[in-house]
N, C-alpha and C. Protein backbone atom coordinates (compact mmCIF):
# COMPACT_ATOMS: atom_id res chain seq x y z
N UNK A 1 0.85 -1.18 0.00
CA UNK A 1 0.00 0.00 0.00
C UNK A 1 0.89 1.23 0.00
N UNK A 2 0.29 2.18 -0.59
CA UNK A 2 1.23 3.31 -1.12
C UNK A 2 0.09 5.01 -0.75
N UNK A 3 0.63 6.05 -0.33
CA UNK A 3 -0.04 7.16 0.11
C UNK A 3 0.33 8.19 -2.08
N UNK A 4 -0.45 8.40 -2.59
CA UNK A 4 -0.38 9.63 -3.42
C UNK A 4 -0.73 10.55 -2.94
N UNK A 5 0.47 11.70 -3.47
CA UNK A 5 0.21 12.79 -3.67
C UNK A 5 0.33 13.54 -5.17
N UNK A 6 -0.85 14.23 -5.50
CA UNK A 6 -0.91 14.99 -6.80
C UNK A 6 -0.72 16.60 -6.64
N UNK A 7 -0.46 17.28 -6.71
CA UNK A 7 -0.44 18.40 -7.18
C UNK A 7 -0.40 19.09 -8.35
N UNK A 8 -0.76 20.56 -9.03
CA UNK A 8 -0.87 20.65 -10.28
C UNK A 8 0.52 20.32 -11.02
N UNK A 9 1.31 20.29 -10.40
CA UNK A 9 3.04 19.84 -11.38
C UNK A 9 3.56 18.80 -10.96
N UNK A 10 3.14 18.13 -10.00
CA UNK A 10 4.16 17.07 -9.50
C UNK A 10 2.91 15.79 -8.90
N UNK A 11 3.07 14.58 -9.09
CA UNK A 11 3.06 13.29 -8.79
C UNK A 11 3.89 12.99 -8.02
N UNK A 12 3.65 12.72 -6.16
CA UNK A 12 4.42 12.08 -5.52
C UNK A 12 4.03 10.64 -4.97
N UNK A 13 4.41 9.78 -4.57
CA UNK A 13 4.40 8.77 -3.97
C UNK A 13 5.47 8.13 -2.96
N UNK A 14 4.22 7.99 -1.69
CA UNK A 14 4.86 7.29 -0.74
C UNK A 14 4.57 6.36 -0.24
N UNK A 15 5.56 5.47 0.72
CA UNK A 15 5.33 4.34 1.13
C UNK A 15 5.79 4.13 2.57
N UNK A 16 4.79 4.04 3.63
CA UNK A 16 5.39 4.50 5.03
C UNK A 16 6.28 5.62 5.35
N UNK A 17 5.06 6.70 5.02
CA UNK A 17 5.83 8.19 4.93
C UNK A 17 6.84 8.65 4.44
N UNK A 18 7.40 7.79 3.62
CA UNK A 18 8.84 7.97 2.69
C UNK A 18 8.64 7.89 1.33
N UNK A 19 8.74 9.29 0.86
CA UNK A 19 8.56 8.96 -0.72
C UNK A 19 9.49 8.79 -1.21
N UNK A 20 9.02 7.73 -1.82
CA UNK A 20 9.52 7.00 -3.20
C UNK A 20 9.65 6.95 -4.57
N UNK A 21 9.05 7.93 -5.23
CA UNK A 21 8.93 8.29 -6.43
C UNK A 21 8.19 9.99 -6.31
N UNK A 22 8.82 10.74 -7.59
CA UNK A 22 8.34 11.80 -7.78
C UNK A 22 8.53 11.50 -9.11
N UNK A 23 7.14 12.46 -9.87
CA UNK A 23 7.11 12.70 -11.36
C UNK A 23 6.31 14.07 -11.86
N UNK A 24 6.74 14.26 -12.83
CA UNK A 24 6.46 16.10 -12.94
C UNK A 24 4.89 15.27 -13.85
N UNK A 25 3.85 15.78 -13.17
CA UNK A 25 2.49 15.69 -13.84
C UNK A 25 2.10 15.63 -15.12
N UNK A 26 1.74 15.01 -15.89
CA UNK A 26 1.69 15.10 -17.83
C UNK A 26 -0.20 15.02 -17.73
N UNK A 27 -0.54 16.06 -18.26
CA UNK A 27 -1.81 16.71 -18.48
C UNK A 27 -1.97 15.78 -19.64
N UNK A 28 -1.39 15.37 -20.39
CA UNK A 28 -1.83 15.08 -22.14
C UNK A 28 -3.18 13.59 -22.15
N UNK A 29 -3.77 13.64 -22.58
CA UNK A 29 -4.91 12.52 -22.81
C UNK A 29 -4.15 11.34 -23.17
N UNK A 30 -4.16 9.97 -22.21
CA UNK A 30 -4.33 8.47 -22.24
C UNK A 30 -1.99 8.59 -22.73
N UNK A 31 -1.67 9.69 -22.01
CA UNK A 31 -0.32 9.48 -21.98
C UNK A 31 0.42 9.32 -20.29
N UNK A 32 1.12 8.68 -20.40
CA UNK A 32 1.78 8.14 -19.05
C UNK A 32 3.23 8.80 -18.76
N UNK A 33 3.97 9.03 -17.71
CA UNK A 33 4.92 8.93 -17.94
C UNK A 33 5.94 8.01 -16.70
N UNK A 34 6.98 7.33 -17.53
CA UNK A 34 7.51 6.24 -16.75
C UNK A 34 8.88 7.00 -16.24
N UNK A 35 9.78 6.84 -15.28
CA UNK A 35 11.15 7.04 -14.73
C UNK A 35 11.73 5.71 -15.66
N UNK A 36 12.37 5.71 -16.36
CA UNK A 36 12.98 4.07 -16.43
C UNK A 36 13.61 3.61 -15.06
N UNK A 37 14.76 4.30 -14.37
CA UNK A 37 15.07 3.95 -13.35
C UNK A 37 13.86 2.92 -12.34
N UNK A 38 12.53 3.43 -12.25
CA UNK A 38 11.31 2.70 -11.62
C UNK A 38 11.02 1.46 -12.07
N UNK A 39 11.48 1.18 -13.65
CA UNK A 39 10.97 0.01 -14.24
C UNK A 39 11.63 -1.03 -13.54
N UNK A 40 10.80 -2.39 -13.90
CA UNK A 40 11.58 -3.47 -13.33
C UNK A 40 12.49 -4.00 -14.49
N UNK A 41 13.73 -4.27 -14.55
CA UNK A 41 14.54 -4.57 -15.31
C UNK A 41 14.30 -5.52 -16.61
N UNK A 42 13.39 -6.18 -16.07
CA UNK A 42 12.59 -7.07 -17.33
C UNK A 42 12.20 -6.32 -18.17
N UNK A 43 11.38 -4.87 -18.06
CA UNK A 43 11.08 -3.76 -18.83
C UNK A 43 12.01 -3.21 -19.82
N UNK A 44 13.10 -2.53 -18.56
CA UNK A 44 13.96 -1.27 -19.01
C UNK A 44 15.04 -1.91 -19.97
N UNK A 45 15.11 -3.67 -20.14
CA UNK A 45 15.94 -3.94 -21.47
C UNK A 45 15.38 -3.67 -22.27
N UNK A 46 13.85 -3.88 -22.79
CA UNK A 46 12.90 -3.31 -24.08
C UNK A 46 12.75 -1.93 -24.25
N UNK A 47 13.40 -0.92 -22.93
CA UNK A 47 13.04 0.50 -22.86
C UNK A 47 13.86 1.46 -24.49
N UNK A 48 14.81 0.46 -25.14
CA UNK A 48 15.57 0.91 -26.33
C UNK A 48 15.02 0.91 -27.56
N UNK A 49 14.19 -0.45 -27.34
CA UNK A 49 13.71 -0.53 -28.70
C UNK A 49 12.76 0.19 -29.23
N UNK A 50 12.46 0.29 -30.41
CA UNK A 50 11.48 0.75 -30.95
C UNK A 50 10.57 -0.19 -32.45
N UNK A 51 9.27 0.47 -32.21
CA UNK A 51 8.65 -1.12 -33.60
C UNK A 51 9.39 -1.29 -34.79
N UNK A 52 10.08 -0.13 -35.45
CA UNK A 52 10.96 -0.49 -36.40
C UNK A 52 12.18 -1.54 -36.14
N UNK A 53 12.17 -1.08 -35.15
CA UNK A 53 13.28 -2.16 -34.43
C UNK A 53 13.67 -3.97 -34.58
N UNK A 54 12.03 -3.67 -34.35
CA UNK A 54 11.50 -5.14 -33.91
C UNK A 54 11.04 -5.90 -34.82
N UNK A 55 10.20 -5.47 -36.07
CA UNK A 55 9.92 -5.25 -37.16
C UNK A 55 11.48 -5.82 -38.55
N UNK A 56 11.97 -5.03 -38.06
CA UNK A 56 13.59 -5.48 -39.57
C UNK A 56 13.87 -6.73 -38.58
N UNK A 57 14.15 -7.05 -37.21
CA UNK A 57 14.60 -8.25 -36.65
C UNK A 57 13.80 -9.39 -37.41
N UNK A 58 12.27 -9.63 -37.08
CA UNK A 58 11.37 -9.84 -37.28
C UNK A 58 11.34 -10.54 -39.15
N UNK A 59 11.66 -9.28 -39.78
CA UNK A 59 12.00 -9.31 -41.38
C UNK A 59 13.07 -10.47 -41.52
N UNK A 60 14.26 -10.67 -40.87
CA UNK A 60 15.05 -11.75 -40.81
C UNK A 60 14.71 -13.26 -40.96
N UNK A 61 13.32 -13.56 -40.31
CA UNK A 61 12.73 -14.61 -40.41
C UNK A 61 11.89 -14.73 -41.91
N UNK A 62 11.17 -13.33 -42.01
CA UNK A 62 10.66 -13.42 -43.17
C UNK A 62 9.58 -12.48 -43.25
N UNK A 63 9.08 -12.09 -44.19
CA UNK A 63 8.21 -10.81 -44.61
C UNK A 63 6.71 -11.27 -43.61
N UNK A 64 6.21 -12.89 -43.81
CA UNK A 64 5.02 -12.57 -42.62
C UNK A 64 5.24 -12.95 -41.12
N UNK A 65 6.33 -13.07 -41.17
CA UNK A 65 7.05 -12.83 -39.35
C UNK A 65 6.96 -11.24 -39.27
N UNK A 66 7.37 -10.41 -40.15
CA UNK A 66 7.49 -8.77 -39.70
C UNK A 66 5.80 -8.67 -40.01
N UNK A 67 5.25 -9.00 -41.27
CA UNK A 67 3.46 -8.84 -40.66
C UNK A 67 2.96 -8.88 -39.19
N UNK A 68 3.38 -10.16 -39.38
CA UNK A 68 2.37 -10.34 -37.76
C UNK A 68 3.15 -9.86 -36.81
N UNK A 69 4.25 -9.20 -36.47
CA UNK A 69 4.84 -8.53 -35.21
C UNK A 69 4.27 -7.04 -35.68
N UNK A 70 4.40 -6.65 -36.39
CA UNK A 70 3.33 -5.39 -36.69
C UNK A 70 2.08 -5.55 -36.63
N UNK A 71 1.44 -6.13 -36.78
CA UNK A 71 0.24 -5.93 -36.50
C UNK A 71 -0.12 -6.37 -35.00
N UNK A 72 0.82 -7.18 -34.35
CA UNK A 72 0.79 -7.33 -32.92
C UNK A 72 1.35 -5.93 -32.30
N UNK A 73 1.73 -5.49 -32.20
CA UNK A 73 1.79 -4.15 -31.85
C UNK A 73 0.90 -3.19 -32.06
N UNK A 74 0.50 -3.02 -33.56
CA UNK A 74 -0.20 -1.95 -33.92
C UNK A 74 -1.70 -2.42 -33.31
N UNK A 75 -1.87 -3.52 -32.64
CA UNK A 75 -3.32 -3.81 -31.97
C UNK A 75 -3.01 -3.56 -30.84
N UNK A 76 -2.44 -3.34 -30.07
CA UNK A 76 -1.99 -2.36 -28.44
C UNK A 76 -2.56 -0.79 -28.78
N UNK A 77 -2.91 -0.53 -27.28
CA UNK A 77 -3.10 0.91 -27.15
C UNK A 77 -1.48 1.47 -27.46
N UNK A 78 -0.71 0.94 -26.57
CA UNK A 78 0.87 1.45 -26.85
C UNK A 78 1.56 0.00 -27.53
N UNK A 79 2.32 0.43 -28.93
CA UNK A 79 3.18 -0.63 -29.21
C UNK A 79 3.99 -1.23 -28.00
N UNK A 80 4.53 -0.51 -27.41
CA UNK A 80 5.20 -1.27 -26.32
C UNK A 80 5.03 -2.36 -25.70
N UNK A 81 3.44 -2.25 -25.43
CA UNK A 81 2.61 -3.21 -24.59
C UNK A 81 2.82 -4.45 -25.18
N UNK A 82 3.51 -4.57 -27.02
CA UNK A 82 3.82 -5.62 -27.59
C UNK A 82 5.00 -6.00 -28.00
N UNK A 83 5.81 -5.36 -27.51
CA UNK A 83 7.51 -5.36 -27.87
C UNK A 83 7.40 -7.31 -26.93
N UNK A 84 7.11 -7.42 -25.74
CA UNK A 84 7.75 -8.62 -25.41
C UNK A 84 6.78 -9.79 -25.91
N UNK A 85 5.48 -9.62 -26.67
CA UNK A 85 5.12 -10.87 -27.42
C UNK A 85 5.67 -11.29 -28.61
N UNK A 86 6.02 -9.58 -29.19
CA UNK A 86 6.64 -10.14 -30.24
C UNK A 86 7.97 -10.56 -30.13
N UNK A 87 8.85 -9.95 -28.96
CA UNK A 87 10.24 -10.82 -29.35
C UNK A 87 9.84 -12.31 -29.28
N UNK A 88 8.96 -12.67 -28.56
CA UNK A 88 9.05 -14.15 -27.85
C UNK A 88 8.59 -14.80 -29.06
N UNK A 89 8.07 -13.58 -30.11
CA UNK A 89 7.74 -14.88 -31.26
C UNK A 89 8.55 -15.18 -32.31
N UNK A 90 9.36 -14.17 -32.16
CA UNK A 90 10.55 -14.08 -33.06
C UNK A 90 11.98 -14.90 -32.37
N UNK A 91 11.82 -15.34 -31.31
CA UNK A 91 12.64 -16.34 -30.07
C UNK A 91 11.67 -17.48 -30.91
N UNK A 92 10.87 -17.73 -31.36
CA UNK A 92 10.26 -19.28 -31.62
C UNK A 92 11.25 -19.77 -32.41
N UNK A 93 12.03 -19.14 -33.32
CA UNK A 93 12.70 -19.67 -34.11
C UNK A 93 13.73 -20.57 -33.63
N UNK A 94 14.28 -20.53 -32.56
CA UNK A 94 15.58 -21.11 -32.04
C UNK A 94 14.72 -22.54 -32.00
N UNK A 95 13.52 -22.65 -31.08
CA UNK A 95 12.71 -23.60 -30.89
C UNK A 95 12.58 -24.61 -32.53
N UNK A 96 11.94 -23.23 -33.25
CA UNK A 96 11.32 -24.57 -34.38
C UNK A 96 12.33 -23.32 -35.67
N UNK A 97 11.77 -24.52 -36.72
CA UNK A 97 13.08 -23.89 -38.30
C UNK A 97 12.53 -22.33 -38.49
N UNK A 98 13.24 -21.31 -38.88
CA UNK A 98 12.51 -20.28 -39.31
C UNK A 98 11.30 -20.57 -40.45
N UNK A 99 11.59 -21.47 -41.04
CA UNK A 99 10.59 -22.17 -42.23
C UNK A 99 9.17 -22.09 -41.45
N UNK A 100 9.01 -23.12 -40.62
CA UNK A 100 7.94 -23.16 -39.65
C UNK A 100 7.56 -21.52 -39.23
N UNK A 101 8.14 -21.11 -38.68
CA UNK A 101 7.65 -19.84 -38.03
C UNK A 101 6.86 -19.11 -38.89
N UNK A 102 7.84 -18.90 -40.14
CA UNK A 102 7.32 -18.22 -40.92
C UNK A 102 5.70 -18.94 -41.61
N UNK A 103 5.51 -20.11 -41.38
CA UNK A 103 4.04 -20.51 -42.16
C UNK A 103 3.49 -20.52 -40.92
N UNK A 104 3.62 -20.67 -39.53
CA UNK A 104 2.74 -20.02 -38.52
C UNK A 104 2.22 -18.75 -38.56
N UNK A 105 3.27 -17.73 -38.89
CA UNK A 105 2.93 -16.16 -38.74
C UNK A 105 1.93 -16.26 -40.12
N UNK A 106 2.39 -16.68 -41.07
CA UNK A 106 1.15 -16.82 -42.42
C UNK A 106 -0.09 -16.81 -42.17
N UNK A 107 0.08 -18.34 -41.58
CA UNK A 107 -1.64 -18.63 -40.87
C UNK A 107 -2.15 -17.78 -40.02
N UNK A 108 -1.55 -17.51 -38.71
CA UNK A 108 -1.91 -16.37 -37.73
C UNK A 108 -2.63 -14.68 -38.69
N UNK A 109 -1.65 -14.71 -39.30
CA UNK A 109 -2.25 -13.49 -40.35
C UNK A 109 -3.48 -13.64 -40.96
N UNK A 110 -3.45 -14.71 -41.61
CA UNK A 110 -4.44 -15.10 -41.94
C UNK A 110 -5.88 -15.09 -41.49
N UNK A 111 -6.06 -15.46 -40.25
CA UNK A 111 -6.79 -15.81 -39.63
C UNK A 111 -6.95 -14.84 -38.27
N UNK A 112 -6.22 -13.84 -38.58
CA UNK A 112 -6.18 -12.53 -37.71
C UNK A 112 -6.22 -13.04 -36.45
N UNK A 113 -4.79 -14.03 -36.00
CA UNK A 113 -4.91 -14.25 -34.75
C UNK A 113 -3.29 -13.87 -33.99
N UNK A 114 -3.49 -12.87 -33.39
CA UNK A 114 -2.57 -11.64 -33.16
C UNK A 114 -2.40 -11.72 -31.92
N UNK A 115 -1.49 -13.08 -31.52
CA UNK A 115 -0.86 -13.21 -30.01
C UNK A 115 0.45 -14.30 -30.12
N UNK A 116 0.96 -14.52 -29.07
CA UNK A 116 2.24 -14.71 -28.87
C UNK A 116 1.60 -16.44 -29.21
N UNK A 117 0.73 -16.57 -28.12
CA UNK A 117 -0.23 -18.07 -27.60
C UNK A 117 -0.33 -18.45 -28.60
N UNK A 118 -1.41 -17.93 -29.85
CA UNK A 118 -1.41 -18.44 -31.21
C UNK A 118 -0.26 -19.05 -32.17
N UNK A 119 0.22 -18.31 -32.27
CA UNK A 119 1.44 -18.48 -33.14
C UNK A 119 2.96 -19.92 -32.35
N UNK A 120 2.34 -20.04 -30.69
CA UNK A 120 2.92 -20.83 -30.32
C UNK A 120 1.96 -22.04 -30.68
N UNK A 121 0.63 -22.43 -30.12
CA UNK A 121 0.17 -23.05 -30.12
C UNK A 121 0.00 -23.74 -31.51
N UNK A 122 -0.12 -23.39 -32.44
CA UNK A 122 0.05 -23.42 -34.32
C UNK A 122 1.08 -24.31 -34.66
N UNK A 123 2.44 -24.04 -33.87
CA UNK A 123 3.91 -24.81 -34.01
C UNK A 123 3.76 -25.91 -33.07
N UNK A 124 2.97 -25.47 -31.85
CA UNK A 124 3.36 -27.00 -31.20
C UNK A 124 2.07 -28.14 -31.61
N UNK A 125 1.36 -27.52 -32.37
CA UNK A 125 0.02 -29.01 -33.08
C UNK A 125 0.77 -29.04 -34.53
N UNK A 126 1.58 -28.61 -35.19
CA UNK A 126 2.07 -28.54 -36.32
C UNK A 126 1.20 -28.21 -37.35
N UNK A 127 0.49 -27.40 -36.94
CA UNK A 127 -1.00 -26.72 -38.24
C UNK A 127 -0.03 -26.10 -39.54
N UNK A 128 1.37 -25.36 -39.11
CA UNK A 128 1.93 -25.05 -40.11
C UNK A 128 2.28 -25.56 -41.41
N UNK A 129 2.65 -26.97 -40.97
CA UNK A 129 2.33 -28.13 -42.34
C UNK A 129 1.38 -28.60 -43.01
N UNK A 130 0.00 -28.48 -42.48
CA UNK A 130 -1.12 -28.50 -42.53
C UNK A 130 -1.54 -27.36 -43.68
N UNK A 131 -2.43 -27.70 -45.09
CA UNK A 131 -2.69 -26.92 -45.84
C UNK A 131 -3.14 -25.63 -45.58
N UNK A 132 -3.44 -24.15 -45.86
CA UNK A 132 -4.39 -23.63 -45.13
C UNK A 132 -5.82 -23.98 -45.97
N UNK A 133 -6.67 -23.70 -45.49
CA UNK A 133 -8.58 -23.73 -45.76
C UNK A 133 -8.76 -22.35 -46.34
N UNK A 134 -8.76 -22.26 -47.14
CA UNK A 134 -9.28 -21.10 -47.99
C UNK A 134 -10.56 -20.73 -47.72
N UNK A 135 -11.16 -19.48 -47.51
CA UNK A 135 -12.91 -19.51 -47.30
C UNK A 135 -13.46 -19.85 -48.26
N UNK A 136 -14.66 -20.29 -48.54
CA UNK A 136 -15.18 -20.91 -49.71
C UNK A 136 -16.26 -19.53 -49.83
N UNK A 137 -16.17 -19.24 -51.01
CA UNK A 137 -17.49 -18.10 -51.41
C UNK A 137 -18.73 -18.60 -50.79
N UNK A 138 -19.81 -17.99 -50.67
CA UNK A 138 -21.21 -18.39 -50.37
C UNK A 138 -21.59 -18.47 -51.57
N UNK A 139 -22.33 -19.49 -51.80
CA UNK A 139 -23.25 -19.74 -53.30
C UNK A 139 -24.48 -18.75 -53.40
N UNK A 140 -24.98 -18.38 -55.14
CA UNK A 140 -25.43 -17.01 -54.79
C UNK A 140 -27.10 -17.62 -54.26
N UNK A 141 -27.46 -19.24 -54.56
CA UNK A 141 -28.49 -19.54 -54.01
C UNK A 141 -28.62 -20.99 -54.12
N UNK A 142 -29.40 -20.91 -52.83
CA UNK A 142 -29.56 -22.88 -53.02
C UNK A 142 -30.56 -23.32 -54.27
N UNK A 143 -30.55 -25.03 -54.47
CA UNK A 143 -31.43 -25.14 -55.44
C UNK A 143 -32.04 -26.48 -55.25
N UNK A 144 -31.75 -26.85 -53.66
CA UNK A 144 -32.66 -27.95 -53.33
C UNK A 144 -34.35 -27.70 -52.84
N UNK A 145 -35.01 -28.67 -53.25
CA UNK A 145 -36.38 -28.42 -52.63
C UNK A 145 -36.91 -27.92 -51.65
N UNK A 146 -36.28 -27.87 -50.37
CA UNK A 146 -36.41 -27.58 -48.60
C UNK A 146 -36.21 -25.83 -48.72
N UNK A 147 -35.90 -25.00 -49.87
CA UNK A 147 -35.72 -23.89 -49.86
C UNK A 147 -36.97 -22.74 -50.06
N UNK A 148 -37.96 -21.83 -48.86
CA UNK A 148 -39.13 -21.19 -49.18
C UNK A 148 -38.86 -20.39 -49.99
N UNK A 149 -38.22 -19.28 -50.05
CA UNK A 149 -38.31 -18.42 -51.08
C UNK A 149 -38.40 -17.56 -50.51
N UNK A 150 -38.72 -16.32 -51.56
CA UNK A 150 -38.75 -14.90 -51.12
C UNK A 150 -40.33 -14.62 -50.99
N UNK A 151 -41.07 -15.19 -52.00
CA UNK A 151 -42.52 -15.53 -52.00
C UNK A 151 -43.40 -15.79 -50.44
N UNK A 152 -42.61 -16.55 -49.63
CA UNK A 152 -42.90 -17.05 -48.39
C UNK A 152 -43.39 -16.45 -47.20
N UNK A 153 -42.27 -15.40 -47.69
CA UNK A 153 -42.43 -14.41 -46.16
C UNK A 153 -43.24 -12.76 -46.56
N UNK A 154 -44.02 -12.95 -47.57
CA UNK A 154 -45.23 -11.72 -47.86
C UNK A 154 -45.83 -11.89 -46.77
């Protein structure tokens, strides 16, 4: 448990009457601001990168490995929030061939499924070898007997 204090310029925080953090107030709409020093170190190694970053790494595996790490990001409020799914999916490779990865991230694209889980789960049932299913058009109408019509519903 922690005591705040706000004021119009400053964000303080304490913890058994000892503060522990100060931050100069940011007025701006759905923006934050972090100390890196505050982060937990698991963080402040990703605190360098940026999505281009992650993105050309990403490109190394192959054009829909950098798809789907972009678009895993670009579905966060803050890319950041996706810097560590996507390294971990771009870490799959050590696991399985970049070959594989890359027809996971395919499918995942495909099928607009934009998480770390997916794209793991895909490699460990081996769906990647697995053809993909193309959607099949809808036919523009049936032509068996069991069908009322438009007539029906006057």
């Amino acid at each position: 448990m922690v005591d705040v204090r706000a004021t119009a310029q400053v964000v303080e925080v304490f913890a058994k009457n000892t503060r522990v953090a100060s931050h100069k107030r940011s007025y701006h709409q759905g923006s934050h601001v972090t100390d890196p020093a505050h982060m937990p170190s698991s963080h402040r190694r990703y605190a360098q990168w940026t999505p281009s970053r992650i993105t050309a790494w990403a490109m190394e595996t192959g054009p829909a490995t950098a798809a789907f790490v972009e678009g895993l990001m670009t579905r966060r409020p803050h890319p950041e929030q996706g810097f560590r799914s996507a390294i971990g999916v771009i870490s799959l490779a050590k696991r399985y061939t970049p070959a594989r990865l890359e027809a996971a991230c395919v499918r995942a694209v495909s099928v607009n499924a934009f998480s770390y889980k997916s794209v793991a789960s895909m490699l460990s049932l081996g769906l990647p070898q697995q053809p993909l299913i193309e959607p099949q058009p809808e036919r523009a109408g049936c032509t068996h007997k069991f069908v009322r019509g438009p007539n029906y519903y006057q």
